[in-house]
PDB file of N, CA and C in Angstrom:
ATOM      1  N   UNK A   1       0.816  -1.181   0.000  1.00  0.00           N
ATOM      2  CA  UNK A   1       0.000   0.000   0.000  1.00  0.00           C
ATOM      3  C   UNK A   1       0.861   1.246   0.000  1.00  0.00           C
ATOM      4  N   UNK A   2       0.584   2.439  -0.742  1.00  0.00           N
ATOM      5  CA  UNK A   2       1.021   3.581  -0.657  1.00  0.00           C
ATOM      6  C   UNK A   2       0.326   4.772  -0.896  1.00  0.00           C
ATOM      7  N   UNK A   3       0.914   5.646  -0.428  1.00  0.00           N
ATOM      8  CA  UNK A   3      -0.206   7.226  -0.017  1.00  0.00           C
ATOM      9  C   UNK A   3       0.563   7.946  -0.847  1.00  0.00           C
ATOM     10  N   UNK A   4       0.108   8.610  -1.543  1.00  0.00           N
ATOM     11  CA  UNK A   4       1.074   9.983  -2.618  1.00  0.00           C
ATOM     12  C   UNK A   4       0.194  11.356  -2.361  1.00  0.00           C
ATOM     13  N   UNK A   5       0.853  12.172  -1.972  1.00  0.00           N
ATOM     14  CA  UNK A   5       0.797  13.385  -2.108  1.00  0.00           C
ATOM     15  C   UNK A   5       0.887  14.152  -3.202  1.00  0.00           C
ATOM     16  N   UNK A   6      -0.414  14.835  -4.214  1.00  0.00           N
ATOM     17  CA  UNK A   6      -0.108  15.532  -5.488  1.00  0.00           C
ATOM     18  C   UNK A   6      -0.403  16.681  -5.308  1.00  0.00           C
ATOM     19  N   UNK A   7       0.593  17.933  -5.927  1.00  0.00           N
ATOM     20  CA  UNK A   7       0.659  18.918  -6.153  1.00  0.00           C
ATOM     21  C   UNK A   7      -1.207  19.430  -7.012  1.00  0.00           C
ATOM     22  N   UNK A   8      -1.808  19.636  -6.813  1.00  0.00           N
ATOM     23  CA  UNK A   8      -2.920  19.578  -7.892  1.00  0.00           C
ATOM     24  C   UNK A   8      -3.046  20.831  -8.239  1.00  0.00           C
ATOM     25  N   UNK A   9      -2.612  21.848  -7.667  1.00  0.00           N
ATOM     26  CA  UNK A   9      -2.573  23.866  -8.313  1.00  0.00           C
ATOM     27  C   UNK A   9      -1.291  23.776  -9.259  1.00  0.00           C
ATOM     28  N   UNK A  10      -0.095  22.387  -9.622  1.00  0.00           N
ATOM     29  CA  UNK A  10       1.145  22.971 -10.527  1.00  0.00           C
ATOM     30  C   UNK A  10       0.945  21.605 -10.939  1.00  0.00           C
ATOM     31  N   UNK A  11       0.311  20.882 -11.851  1.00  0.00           N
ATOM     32  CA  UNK A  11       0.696  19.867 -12.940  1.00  0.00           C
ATOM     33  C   UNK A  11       0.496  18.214 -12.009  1.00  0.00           C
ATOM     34  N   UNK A  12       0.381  18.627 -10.976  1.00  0.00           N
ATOM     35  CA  UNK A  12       0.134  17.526 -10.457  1.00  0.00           C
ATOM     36  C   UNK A  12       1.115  16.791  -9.798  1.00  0.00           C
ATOM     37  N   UNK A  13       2.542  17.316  -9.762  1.00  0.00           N
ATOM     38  CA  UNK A  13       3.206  16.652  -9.619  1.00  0.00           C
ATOM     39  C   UNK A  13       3.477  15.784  -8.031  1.00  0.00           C
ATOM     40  N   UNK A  14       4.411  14.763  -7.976  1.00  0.00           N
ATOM     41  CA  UNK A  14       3.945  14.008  -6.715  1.00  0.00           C
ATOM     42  C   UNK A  14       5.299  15.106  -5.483  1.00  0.00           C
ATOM     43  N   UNK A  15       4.445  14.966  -4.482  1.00  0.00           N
ATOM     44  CA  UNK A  15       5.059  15.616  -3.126  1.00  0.00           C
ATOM     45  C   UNK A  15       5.511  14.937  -2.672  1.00  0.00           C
ATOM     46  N   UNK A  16       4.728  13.336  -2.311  1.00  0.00           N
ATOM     47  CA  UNK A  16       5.200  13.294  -1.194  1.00  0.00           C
ATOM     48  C   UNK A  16       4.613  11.406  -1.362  1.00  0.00           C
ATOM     49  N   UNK A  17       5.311  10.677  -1.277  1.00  0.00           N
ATOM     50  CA  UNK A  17       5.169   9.096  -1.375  1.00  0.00           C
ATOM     51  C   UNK A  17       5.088   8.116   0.267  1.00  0.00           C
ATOM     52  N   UNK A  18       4.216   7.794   0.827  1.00  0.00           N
ATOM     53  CA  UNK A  18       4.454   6.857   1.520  1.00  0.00           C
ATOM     54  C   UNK A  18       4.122   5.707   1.658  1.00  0.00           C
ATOM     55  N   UNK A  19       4.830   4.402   1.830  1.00  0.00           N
ATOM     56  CA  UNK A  19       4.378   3.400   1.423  1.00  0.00           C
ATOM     57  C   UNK A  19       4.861   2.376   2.567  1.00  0.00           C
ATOM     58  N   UNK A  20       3.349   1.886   3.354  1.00  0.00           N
ATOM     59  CA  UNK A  20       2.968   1.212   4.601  1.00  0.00           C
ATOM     60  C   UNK A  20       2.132   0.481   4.748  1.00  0.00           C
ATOM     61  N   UNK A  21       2.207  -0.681   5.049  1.00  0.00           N
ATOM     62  CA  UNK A  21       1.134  -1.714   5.287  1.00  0.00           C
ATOM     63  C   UNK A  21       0.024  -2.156   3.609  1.00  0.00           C
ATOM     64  N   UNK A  22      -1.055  -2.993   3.637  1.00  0.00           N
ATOM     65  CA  UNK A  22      -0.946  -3.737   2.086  1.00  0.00           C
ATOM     66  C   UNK A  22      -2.443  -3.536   3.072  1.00  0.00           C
ATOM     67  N   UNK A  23      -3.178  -3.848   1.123  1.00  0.00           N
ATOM     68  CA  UNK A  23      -4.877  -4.139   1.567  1.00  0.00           C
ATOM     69  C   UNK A  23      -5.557  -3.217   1.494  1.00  0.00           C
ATOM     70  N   UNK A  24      -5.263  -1.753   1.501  1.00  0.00           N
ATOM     71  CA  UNK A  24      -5.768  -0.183   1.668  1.00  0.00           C
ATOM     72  C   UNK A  24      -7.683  -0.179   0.555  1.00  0.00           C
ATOM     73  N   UNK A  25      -8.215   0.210   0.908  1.00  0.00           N
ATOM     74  CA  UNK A  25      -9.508   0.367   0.120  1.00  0.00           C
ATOM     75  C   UNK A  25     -10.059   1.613   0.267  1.00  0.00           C
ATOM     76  N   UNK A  26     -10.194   2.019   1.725  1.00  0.00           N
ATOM     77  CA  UNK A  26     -10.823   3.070   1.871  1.00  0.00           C
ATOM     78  C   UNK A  26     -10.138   3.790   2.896  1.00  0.00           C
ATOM     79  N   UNK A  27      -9.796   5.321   2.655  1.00  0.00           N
ATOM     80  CA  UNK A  27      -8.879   6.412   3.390  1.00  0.00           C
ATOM     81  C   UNK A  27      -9.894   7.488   4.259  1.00  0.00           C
ATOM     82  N   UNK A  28      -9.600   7.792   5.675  1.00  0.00           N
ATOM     83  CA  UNK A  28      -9.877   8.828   6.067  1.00  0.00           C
ATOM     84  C   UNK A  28      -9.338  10.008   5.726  1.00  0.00           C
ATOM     85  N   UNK A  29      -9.641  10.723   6.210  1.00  0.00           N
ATOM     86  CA  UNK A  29      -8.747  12.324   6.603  1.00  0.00           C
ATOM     87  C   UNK A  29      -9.358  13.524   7.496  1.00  0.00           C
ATOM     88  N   UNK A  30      -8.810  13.737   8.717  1.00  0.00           N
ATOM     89  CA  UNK A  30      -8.899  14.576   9.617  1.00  0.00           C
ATOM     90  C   UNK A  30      -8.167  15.973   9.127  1.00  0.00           C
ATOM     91  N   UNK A  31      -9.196  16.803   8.445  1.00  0.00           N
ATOM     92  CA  UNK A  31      -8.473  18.151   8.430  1.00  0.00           C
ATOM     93  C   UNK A  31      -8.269  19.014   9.374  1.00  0.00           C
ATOM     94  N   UNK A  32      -9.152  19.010  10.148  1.00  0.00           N
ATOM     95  CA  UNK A  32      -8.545  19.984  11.906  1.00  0.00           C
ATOM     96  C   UNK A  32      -6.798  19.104  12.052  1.00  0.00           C
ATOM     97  N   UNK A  33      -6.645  17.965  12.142  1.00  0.00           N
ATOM     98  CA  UNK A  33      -5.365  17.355  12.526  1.00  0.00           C
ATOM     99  C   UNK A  33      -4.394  17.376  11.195  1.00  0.00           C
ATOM    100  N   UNK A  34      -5.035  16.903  10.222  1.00  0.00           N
ATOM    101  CA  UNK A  34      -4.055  17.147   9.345  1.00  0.00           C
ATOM    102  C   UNK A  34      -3.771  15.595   9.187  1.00  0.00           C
ATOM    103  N   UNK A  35      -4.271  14.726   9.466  1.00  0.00           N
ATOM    104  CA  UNK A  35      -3.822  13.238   9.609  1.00  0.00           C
ATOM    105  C   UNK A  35      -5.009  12.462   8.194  1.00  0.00           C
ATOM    106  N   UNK A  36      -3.997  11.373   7.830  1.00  0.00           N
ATOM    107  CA  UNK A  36      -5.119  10.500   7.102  1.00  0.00           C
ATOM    108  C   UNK A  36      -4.657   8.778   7.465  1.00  0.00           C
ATOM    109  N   UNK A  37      -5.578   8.546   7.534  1.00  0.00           N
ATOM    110  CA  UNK A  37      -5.928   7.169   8.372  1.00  0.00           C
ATOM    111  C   UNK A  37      -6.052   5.975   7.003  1.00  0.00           C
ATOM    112  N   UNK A  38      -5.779   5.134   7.144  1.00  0.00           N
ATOM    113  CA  UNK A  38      -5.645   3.453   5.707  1.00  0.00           C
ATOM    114  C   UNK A  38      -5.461   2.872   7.171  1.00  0.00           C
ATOM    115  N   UNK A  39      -6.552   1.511   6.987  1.00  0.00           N
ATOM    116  CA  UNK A  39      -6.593   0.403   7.324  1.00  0.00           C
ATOM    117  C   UNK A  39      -6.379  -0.696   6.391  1.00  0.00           C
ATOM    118  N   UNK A  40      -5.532  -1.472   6.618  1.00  0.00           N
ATOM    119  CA  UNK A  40      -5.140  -2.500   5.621  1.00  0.00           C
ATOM    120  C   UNK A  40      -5.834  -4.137   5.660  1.00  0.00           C
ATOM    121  N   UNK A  41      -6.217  -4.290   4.685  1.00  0.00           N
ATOM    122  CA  UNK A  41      -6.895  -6.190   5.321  1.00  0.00           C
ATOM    123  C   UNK A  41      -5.542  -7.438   5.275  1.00  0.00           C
ATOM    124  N   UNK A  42      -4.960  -6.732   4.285  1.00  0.00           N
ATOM    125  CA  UNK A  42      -3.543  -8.306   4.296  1.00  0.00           C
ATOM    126  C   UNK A  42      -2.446  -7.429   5.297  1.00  0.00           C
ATOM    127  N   UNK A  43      -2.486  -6.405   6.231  1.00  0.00           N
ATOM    128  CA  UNK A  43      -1.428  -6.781   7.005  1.00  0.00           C
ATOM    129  C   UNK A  43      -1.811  -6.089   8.349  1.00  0.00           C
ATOM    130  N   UNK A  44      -3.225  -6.491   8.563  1.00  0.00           N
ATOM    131  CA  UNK A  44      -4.397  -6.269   9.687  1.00  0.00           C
ATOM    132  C   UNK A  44      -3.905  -4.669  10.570  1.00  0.00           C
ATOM    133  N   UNK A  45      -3.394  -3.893   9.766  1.00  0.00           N
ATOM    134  CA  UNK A  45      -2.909  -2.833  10.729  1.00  0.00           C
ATOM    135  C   UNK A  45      -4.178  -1.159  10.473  1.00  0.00           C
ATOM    136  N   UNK A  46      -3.564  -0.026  11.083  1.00  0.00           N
ATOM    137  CA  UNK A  46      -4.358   1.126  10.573  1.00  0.00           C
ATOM    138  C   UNK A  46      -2.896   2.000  10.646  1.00  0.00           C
ATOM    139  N   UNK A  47      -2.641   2.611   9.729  1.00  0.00           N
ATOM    140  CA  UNK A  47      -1.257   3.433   9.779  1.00  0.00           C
ATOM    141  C   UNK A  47      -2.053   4.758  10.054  1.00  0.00           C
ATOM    142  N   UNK A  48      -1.818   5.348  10.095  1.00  0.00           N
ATOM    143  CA  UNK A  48      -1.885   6.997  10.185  1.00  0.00           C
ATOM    144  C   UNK A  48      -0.679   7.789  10.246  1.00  0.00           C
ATOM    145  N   UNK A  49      -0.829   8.452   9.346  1.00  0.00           N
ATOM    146  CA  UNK A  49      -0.149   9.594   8.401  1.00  0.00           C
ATOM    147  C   UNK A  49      -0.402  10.928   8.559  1.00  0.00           C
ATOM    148  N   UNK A  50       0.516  11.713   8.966  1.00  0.00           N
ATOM    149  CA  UNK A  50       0.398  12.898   9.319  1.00  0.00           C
ATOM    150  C   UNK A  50       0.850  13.858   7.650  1.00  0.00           C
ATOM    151  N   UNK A  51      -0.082  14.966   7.215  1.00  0.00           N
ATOM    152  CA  UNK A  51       0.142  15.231   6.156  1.00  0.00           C
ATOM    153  C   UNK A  51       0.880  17.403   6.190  1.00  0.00           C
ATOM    154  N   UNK A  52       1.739  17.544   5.952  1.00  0.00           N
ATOM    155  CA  UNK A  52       1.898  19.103   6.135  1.00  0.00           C
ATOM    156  C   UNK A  52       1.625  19.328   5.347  1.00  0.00           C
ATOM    157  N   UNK A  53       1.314  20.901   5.524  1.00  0.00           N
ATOM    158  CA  UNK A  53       1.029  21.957   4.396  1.00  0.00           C
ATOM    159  C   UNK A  53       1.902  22.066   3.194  1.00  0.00           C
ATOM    160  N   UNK A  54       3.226  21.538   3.370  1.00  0.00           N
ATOM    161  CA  UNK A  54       4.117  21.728   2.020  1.00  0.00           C
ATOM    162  C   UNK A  54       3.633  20.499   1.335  1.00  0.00           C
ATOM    163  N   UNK A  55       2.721  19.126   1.959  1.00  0.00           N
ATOM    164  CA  UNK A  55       2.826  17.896   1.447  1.00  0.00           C
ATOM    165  C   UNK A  55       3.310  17.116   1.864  1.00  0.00           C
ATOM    166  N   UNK A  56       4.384  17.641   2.674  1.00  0.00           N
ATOM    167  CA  UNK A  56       4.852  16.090   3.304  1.00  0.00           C
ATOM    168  C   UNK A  56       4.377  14.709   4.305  1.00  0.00           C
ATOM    169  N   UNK A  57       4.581  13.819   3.992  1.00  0.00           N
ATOM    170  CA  UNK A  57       3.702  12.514   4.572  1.00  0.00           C
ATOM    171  C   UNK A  57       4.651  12.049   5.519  1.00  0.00           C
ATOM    172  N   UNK A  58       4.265  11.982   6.936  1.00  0.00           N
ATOM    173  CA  UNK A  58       5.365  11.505   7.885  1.00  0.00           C
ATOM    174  C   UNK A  58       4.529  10.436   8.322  1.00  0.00           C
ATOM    175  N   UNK A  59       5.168   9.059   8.496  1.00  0.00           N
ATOM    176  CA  UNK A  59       3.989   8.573   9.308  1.00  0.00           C
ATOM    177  C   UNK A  59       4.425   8.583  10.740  1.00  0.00           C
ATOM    178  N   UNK A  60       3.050   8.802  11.428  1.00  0.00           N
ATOM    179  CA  UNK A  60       3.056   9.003  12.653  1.00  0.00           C
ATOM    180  C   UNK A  60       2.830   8.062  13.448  1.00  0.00           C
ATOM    181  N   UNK A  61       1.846   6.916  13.334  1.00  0.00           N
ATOM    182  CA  UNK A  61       1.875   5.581  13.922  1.00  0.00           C
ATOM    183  C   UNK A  61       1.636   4.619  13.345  1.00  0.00           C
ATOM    184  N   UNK A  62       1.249   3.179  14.290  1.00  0.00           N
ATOM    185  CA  UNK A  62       0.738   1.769  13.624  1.00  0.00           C
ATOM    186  C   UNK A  62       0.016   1.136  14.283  1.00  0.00           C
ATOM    187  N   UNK A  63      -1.230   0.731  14.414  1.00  0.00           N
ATOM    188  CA  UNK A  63      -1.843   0.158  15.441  1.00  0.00           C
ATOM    189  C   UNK A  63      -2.351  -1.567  14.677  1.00  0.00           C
ATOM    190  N   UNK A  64      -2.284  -2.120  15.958  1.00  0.00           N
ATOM    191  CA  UNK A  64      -3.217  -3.339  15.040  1.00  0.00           C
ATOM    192  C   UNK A  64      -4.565  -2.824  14.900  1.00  0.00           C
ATOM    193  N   UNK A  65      -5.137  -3.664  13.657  1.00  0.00           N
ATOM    194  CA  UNK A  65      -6.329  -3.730  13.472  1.00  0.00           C
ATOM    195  C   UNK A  65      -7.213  -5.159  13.360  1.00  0.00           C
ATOM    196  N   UNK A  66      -8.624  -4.775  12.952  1.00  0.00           N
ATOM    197  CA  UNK A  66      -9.320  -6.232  12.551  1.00  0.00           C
ATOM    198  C   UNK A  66      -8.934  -6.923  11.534  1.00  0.00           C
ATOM    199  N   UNK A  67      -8.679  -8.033  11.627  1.00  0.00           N
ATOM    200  CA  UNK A  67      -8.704  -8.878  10.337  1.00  0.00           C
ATOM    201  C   UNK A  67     -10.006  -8.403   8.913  1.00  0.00           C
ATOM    202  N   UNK A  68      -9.378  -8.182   8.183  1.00  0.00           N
ATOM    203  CA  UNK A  68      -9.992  -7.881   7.231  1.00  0.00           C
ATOM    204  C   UNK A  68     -10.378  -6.777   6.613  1.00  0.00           C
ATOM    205  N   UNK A  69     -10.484  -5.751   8.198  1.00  0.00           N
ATOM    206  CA  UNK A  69     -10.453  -4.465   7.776  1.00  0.00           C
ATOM    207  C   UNK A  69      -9.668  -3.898   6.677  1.00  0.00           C
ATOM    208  N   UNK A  70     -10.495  -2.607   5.472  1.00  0.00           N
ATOM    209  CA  UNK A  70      -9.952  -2.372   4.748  1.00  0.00           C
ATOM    210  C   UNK A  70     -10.683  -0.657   4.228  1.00  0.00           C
ATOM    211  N   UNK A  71     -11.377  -0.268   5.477  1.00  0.00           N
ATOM    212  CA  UNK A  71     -11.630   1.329   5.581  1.00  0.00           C
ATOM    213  C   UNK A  71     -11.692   2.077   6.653  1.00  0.00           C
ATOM    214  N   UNK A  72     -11.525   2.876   6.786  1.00  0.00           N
ATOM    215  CA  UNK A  72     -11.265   4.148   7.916  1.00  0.00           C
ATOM    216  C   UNK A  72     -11.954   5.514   8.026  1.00  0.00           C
ATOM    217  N   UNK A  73     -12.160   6.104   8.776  1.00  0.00           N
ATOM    218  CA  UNK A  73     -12.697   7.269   8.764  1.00  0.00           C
ATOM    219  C   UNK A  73     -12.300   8.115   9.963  1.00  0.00           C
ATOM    220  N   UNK A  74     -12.398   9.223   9.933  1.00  0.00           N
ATOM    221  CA  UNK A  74     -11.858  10.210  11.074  1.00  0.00           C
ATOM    222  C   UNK A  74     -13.341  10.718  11.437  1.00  0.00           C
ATOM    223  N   UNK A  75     -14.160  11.393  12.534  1.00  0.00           N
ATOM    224  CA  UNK A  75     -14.798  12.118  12.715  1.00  0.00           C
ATOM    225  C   UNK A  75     -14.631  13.205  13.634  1.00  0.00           C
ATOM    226  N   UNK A  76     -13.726  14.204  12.975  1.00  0.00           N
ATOM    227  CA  UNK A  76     -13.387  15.590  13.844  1.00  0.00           C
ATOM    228  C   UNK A  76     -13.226  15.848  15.108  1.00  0.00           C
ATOM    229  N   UNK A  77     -13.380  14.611  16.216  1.00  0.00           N
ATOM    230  CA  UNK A  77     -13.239  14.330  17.756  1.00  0.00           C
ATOM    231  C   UNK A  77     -12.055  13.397  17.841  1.00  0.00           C
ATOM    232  N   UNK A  78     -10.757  13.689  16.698  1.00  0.00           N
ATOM    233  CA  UNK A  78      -9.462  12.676  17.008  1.00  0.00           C
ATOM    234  C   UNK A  78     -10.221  11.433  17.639  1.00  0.00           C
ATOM    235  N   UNK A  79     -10.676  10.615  16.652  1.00  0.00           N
ATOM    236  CA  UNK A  79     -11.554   9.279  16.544  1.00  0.00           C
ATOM    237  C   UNK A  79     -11.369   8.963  15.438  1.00  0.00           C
ATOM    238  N   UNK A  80     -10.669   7.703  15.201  1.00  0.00           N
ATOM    239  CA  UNK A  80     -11.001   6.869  14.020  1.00  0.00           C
ATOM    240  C   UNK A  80     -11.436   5.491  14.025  1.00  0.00           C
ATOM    241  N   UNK A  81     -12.605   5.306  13.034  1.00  0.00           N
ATOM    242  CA  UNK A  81     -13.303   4.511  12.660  1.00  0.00           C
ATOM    243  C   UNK A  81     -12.844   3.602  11.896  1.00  0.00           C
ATOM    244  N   UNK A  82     -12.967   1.853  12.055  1.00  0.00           N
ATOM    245  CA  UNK A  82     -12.547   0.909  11.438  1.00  0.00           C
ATOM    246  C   UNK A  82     -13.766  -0.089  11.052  1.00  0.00           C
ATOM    247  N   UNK A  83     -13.774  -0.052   9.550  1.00  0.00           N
ATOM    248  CA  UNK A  83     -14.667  -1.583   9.670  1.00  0.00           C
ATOM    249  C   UNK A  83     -13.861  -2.930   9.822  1.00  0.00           C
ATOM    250  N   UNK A  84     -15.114  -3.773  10.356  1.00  0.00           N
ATOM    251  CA  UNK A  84     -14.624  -5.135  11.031  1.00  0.00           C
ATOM    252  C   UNK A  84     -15.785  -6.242  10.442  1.00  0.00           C
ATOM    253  N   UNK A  85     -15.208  -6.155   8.752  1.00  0.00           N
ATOM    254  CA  UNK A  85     -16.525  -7.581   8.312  1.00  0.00           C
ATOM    255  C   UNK A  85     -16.700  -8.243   8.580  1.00  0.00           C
ATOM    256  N   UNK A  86     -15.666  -8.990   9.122  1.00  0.00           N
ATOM    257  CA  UNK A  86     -15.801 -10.530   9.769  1.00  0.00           C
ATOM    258  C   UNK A  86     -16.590 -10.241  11.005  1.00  0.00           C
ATOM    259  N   UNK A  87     -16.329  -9.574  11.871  1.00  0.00           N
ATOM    260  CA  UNK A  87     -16.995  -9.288  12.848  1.00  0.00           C
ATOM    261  C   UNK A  87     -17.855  -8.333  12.998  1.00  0.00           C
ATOM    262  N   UNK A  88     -18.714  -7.330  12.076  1.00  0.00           N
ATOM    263  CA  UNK A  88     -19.619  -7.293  11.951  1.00  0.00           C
ATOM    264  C   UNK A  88     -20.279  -5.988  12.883  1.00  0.00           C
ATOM    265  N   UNK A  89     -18.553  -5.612  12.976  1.00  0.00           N
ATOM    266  CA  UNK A  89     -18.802  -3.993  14.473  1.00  0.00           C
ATOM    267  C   UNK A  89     -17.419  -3.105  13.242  1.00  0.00           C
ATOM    268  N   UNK A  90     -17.603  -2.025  14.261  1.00  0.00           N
ATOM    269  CA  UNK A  90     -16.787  -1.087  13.864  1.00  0.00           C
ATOM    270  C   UNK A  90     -15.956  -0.995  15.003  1.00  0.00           C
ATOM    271  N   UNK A  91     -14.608  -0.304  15.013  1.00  0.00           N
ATOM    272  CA  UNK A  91     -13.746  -0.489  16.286  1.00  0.00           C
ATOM    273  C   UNK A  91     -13.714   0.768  16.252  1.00  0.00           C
ATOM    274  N   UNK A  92     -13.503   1.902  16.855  1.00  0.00           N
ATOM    275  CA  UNK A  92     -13.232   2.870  17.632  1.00  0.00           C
ATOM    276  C   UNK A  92     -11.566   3.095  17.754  1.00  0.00           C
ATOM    277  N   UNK A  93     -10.737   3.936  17.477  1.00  0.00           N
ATOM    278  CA  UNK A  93      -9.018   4.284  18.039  1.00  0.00           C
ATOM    279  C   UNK A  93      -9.137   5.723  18.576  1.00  0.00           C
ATOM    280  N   UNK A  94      -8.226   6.189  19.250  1.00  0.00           N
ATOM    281  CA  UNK A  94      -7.950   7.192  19.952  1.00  0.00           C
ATOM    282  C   UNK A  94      -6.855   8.229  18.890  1.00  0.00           C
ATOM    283  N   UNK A  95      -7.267   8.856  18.418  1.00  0.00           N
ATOM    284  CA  UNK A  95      -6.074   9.408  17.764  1.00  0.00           C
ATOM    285  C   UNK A  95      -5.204  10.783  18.375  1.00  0.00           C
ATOM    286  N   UNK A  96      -4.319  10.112  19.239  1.00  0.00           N
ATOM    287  CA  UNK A  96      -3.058  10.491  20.002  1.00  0.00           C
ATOM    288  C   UNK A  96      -1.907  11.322  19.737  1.00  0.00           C
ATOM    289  N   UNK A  97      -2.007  11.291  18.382  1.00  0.00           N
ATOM    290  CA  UNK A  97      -0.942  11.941  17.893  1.00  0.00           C
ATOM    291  C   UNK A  97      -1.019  13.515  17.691  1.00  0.00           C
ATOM    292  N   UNK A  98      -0.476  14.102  17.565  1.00  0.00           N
ATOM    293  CA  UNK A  98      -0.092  15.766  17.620  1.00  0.00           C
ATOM    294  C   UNK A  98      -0.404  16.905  16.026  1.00  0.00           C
ATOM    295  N   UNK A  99      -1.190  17.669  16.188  1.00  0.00           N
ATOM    296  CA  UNK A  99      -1.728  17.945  15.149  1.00  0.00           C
ATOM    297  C   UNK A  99      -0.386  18.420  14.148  1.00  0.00           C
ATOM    298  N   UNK A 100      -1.087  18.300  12.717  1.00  0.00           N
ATOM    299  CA  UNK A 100       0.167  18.357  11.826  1.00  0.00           C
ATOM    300  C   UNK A 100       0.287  19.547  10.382  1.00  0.00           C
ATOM    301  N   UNK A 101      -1.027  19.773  10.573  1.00  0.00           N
ATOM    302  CA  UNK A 101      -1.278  21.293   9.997  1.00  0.00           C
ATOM    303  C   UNK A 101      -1.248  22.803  10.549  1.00  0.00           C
TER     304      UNK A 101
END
């Protein structure tokens, strides 16, 4: 799995490449934090990625996740959301990390 950062006001060009954990389907993004969230299903994790204003992609953590999971969501209360097909809930994370915008 990998996250690219594109220039989209100059040609598009790429900023910023990061490439973490496999399985990615569906991406959050917390704009108050500046963070974007991928849950992966083949390597059961949730990375989160801190994104700056120039573009740059740092990642900031790794948590386990559900088996299978393969989307994420932020909801503006540093909370991210995981689906859990096999199991049939959503999991809840704490998002801990330090704002990045």
């Amino acid at each position: 799995g990998a996250v690219t950062v594109l220039d989209a006001a100059h040609t598009g060009r790429v900023l910023s490449t990061v490439r973490r954990g496999s399985g990615f389907d569906v991406m959050g993004y917390d704009a108050k934090l500046g963070h974007i969230y991928v849950a992966g299903s083949a390597c059961g994790c949730l990375v989160i990625l801190g994104v700056a204003r120039s573009g740059t992609l740092t990642v900031l953590g790794e948590e386990r996740a559900p088996p299978g999971t393969h989307c994420a969501a932020g909801d503006e209360a540093a909370h991210v959301w995981l689906c859990d097909p096999a199991g049939g809930r959503l999991w809840r994370f704490d998002d801990r990390y330090p704002k990045t915008r």
